[in-house]
C-alpha atoms as a PDB file:
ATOM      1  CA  UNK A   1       3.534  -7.035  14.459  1.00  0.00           C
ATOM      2  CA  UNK A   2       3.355  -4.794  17.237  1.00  0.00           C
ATOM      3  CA  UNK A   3       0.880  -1.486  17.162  1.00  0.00           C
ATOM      4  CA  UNK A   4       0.122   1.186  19.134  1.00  0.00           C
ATOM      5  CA  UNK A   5      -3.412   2.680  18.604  1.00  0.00           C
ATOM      6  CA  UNK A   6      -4.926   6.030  19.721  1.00  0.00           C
ATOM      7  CA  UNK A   7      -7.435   8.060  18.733  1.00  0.00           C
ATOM      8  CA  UNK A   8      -9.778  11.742  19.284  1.00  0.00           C
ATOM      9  CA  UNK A   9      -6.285  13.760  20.160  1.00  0.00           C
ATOM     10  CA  UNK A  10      -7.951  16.688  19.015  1.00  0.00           C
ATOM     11  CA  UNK A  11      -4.581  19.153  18.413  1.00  0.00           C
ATOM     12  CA  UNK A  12      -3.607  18.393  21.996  1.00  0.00           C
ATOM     13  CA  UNK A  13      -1.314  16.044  20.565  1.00  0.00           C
ATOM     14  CA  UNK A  14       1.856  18.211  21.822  1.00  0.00           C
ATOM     15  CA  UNK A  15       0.608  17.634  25.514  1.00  0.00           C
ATOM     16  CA  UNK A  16       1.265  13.827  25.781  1.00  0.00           C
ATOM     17  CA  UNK A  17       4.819  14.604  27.352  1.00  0.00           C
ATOM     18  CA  UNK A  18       7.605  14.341  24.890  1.00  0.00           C
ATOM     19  CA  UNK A  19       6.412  11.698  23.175  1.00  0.00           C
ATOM     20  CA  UNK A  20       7.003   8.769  26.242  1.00  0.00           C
ATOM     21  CA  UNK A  21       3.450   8.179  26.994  1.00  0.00           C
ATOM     22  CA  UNK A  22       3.437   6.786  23.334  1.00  0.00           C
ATOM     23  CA  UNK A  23       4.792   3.077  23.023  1.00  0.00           C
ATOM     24  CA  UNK A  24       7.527   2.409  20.219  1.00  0.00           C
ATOM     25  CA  UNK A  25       5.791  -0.250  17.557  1.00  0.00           C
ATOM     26  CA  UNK A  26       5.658  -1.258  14.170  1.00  0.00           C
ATOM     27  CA  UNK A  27       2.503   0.458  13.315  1.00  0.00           C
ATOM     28  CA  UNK A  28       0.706   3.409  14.883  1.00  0.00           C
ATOM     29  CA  UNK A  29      -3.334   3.252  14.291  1.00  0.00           C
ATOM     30  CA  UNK A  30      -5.156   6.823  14.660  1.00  0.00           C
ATOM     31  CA  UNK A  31      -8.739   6.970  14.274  1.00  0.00           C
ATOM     32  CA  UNK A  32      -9.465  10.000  13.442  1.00  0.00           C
ATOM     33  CA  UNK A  33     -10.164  13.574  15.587  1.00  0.00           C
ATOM     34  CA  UNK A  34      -6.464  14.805  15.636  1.00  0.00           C
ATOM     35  CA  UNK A  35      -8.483  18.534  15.024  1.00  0.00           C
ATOM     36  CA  UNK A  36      -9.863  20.511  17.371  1.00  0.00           C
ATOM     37  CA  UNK A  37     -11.744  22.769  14.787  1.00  0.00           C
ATOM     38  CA  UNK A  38     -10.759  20.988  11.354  1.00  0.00           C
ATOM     39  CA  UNK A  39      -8.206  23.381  10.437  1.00  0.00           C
ATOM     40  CA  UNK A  40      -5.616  22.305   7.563  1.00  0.00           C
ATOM     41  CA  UNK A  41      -3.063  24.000   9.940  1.00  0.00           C
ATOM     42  CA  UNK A  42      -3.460  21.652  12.724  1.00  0.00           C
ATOM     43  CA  UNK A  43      -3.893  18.747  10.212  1.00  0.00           C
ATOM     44  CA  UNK A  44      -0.862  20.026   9.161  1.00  0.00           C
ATOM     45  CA  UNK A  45       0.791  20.257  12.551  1.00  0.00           C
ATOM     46  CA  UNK A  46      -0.305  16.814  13.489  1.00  0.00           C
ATOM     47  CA  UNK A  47       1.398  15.278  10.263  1.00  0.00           C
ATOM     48  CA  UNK A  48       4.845  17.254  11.784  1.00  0.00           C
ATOM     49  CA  UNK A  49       4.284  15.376  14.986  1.00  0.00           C
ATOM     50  CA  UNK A  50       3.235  12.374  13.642  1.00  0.00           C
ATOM     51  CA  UNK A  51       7.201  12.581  11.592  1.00  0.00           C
ATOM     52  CA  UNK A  52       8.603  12.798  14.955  1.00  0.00           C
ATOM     53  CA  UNK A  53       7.632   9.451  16.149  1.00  0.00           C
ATOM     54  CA  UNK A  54       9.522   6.137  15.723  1.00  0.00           C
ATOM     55  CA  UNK A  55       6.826   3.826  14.423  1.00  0.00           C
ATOM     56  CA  UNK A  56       7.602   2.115  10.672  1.00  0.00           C
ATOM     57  CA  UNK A  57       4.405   2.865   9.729  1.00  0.00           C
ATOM     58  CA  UNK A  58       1.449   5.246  10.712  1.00  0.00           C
ATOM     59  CA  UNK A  59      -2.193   5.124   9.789  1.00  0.00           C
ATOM     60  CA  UNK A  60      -4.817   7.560  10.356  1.00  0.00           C
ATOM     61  CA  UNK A  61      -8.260   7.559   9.463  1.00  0.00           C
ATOM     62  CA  UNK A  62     -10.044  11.172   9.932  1.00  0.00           C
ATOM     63  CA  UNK A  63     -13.184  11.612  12.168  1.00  0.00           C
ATOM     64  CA  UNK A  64     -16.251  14.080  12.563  1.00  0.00           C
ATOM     65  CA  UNK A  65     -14.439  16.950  13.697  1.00  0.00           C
ATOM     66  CA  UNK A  66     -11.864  17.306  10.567  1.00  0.00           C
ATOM     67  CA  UNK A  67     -13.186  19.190   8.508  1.00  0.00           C
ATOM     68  CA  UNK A  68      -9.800  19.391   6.568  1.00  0.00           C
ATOM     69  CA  UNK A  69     -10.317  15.869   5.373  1.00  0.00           C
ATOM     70  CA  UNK A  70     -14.285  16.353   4.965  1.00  0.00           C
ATOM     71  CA  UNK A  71     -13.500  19.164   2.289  1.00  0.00           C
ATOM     72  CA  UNK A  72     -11.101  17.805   0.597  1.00  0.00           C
ATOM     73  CA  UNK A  73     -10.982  14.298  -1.963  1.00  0.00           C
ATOM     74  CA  UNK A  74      -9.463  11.817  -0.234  1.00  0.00           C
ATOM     75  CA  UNK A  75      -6.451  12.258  -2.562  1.00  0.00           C
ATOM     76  CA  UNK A  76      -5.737  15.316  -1.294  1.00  0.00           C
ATOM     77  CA  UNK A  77      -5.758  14.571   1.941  1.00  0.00           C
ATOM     78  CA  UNK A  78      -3.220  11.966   1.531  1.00  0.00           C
ATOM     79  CA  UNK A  79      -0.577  14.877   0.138  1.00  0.00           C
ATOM     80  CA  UNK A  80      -1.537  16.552   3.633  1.00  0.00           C
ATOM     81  CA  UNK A  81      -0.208  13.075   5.676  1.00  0.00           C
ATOM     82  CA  UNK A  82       3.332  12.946   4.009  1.00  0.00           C
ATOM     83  CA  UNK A  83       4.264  11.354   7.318  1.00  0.00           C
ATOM     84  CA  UNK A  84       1.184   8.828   7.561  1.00  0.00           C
ATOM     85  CA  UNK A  85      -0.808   6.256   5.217  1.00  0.00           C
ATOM     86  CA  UNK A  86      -4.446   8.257   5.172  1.00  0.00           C
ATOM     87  CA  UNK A  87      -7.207   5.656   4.765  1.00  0.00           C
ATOM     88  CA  UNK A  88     -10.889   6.662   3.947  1.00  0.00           C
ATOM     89  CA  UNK A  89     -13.035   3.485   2.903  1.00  0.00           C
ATOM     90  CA  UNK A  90      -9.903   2.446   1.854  1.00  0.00           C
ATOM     91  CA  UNK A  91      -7.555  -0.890   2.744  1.00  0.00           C
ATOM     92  CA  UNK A  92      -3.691  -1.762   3.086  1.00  0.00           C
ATOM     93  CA  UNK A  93      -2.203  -4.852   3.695  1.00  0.00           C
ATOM     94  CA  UNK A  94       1.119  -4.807   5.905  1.00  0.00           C
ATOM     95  CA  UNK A  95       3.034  -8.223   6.290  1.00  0.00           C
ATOM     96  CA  UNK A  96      -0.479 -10.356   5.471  1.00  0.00           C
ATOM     97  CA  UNK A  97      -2.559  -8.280   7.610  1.00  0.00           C
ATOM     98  CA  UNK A  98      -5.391  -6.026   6.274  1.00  0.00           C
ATOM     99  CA  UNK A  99      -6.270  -2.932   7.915  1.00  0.00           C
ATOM    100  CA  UNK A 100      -9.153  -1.142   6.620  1.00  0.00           C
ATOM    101  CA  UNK A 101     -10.072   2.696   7.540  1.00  0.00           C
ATOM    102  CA  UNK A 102     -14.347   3.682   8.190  1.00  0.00           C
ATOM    103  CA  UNK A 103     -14.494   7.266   9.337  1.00  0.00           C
ATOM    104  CA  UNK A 104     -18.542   7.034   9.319  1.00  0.00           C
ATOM    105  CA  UNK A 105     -20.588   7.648  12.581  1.00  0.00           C
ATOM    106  CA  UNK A 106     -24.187   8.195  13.017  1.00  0.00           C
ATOM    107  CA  UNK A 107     -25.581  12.316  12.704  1.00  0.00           C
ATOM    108  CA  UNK A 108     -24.500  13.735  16.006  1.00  0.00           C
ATOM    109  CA  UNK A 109     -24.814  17.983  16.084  1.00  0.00           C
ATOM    110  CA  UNK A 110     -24.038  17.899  12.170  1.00  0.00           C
ATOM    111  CA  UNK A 111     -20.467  17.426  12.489  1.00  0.00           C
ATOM    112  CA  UNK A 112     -18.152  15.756   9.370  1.00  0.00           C
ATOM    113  CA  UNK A 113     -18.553  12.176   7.980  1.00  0.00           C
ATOM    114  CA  UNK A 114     -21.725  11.442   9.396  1.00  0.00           C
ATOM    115  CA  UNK A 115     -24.592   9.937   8.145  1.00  0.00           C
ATOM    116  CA  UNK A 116     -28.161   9.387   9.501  1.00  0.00           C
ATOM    117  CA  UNK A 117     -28.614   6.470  11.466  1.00  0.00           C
ATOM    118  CA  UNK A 118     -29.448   3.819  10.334  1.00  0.00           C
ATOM    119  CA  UNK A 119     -29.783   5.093   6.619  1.00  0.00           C
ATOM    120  CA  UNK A 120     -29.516   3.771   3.059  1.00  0.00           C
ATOM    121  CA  UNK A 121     -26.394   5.736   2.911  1.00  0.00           C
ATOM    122  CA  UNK A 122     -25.122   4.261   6.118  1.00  0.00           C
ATOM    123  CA  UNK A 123     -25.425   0.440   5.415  1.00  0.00           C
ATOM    124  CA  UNK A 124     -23.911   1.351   1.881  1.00  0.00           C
ATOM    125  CA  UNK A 125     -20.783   2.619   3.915  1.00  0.00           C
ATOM    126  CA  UNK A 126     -20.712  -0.286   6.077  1.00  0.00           C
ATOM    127  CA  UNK A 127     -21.282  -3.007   3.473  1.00  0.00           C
ATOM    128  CA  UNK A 128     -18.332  -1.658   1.854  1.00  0.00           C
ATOM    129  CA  UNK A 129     -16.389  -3.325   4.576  1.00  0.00           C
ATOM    130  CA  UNK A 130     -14.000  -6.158   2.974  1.00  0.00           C
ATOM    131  CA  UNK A 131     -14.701  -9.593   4.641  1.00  0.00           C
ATOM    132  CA  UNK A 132     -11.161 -10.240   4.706  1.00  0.00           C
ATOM    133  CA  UNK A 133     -10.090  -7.476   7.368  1.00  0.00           C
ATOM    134  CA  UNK A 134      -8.005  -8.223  10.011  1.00  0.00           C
ATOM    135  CA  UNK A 135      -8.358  -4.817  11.802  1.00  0.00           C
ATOM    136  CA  UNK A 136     -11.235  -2.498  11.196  1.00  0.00           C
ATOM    137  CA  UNK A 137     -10.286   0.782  12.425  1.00  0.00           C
ATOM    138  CA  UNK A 138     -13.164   2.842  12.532  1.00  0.00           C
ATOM    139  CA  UNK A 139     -13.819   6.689  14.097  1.00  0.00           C
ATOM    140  CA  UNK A 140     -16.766   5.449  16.128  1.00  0.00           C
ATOM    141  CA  UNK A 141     -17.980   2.658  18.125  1.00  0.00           C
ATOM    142  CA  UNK A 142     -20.292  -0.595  17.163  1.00  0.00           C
ATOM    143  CA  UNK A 143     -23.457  -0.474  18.960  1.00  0.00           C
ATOM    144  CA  UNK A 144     -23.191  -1.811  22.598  1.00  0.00           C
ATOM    145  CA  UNK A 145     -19.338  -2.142  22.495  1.00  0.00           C
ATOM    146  CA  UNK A 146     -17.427   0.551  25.044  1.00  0.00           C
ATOM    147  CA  UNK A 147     -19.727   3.043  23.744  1.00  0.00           C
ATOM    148  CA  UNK A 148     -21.864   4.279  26.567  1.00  0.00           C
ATOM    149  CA  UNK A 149     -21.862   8.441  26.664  1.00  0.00           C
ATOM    150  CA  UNK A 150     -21.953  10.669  29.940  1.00  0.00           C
ATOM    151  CA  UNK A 151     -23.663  13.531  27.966  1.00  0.00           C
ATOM    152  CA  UNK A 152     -26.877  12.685  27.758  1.00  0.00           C
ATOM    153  CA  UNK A 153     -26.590   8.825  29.008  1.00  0.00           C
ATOM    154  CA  UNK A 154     -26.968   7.175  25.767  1.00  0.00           C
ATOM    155  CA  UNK A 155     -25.129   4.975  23.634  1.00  0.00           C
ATOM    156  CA  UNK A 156     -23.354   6.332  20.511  1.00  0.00           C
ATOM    157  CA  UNK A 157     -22.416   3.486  18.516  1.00  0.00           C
ATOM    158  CA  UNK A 158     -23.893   2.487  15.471  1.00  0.00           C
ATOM    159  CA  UNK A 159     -26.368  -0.912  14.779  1.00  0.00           C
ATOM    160  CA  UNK A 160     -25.106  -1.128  11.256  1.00  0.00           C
ATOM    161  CA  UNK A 161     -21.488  -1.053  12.003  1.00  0.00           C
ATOM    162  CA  UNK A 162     -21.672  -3.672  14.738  1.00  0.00           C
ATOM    163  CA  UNK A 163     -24.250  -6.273  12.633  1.00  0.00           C
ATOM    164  CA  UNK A 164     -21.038  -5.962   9.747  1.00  0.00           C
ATOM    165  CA  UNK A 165     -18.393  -6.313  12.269  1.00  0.00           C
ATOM    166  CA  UNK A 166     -20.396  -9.186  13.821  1.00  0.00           C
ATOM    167  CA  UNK A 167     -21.143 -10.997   9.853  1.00  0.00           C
ATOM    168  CA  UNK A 168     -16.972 -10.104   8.849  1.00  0.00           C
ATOM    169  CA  UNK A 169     -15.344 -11.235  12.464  1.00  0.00           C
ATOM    170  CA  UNK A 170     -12.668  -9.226  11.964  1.00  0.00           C
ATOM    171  CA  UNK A 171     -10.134  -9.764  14.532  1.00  0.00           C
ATOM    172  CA  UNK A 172      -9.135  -6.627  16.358  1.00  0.00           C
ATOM    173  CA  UNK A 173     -12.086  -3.610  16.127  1.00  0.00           C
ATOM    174  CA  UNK A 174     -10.209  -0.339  17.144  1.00  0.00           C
ATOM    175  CA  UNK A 175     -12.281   2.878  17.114  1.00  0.00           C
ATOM    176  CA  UNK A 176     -12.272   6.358  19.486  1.00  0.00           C
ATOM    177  CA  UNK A 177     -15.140   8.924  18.879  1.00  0.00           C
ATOM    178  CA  UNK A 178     -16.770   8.308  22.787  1.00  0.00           C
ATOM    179  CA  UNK A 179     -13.839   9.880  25.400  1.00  0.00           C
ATOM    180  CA  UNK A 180     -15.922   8.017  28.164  1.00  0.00           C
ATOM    181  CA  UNK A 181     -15.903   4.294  27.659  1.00  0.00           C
ATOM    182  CA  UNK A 182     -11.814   4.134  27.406  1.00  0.00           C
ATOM    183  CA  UNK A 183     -10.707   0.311  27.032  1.00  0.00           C
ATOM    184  CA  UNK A 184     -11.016  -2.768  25.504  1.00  0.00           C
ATOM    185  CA  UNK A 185     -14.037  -5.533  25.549  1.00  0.00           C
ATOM    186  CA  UNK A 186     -12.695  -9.400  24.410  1.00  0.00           C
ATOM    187  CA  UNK A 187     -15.710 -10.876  21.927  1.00  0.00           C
ATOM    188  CA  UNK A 188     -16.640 -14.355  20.670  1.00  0.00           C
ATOM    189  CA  UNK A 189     -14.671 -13.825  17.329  1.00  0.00           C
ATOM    190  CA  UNK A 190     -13.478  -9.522  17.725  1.00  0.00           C
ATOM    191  CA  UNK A 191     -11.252  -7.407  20.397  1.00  0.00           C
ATOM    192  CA  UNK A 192     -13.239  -4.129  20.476  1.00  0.00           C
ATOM    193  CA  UNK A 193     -10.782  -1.664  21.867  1.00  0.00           C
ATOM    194  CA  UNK A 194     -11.625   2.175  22.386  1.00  0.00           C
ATOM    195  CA  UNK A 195      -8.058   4.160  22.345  1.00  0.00           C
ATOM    196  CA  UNK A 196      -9.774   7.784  22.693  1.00  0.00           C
ATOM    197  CA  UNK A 197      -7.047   9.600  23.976  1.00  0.00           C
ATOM    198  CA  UNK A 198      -9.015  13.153  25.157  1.00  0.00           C
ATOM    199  CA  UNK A 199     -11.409  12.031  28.486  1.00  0.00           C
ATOM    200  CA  UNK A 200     -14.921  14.083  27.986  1.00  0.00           C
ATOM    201  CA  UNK A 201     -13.547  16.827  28.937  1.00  0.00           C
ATOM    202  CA  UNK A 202     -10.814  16.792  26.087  1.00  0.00           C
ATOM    203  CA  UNK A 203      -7.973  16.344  28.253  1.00  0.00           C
ATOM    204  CA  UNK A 204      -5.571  13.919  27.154  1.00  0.00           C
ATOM    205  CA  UNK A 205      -5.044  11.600  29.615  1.00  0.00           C
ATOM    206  CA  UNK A 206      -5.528   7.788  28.188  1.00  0.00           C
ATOM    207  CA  UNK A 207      -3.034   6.694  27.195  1.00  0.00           C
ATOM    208  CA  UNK A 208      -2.384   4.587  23.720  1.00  0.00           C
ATOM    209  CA  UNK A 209      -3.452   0.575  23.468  1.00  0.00           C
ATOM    210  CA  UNK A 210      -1.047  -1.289  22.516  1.00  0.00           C
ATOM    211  CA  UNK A 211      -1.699  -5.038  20.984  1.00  0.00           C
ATOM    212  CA  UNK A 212      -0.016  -7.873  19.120  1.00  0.00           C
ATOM    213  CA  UNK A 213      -1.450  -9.761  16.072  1.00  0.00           C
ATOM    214  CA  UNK A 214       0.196 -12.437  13.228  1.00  0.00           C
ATOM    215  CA  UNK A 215      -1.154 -13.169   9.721  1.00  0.00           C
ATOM    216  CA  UNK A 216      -0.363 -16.793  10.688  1.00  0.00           C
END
């Protein structure tokens, strides 16, 4: 299967030009941040755009700025995304391969689905994880993997998520959340690809990753 993964489009979705900077696949993977200001009408416009585009299926997962999501039981949210699967600590399987959905990232300006670092309530999330995924699509980075921030000069990824994605070796590790570190990093047993589609300055200018993977 073929996908196409993006992520952190924050209602600028409209911008990438006429839909040709976005790859025809099987799947498209969006990790969350398609709101600006967590609004249910731009949730609402990005599940029109999201009907637009050619893929078979579409998965989104939300992230800290939408707040529609945050408000809302997951449920809900799924009646939003008539045009997308909505995953939130949730799993589908598509032709033998498992994709599961994390939209957890450490506390960062008290934003949406965060969670101290390095908390009870953190490793609960994370440990939740199946040990059978084949593509972990989280909002945020691991610790250490394409996460390194220009605003301040730190590293925003979390030590909890990358010790489970290090224990479950899931294949492919697809997340968005830092707009500076942009690209993929090959592992031992994981592909740890950041598709953040806004730069720092929430311009949308990278483009979507695309990447091949079998259940054989």
């Amino acid at each position: 299967m073929l996908f196409v993964a993006m992520s952190d489009t924050h209602s600028r979705h409209r911008e990438i030009r006429d839909y040709n900077d976005i790859p025809d696949g099987d799947v498209l993977l969006h990790c969350g941040d398609w709101s600006g200001y967590g609004t249910l009408d731009e949730a609402k416009d990005f599940n029109d755009w999201l009907g637009k585009l050619p893929h078979k299926y579409k998965i989104v997962i939300a992230g800290n700025h939408d707040l529609s999501a945050w408000e809302r039981h997951r449920k809900e949210t799924q009646k939003i995304f008539t045009n997308a699967i909505y995953l939130q600590d949730e799993s589908i399987t598509l032709d033998g391969i498992k994709i599961h959905g994390h939209p957890w990232t450490p506390m960062l300006c008290n934003w949406y689905f965060m969670l101290e670092r390095g908390s009870s309530k953190m490793r609960r999330k994370v440990n939740d994880i199946p040990e059978d995924v084949d593509i972990l699509m989280s909002h945020g980075p691991p610790l250490n993997k394409l996460d390194w921030s220009v605003i301040g000069g730190q590293r925003m990824g979390c030590e909890d998520l990358r010790n489970r994605v290090d224990t479950i070796r899931p294949k492919i590790h697809v997340f968005g959340h830092n707009h500076a570190d942009y690209g993929g990093a090959i592992g031992e047993h994981t592909t740890f690809i950041n598709v953040a589609t806004c730069n720092e300055h929430y311009i949308p200018v990278n483009k979507p990753i695309c990447f091949g993977l079998s259940s054989v």
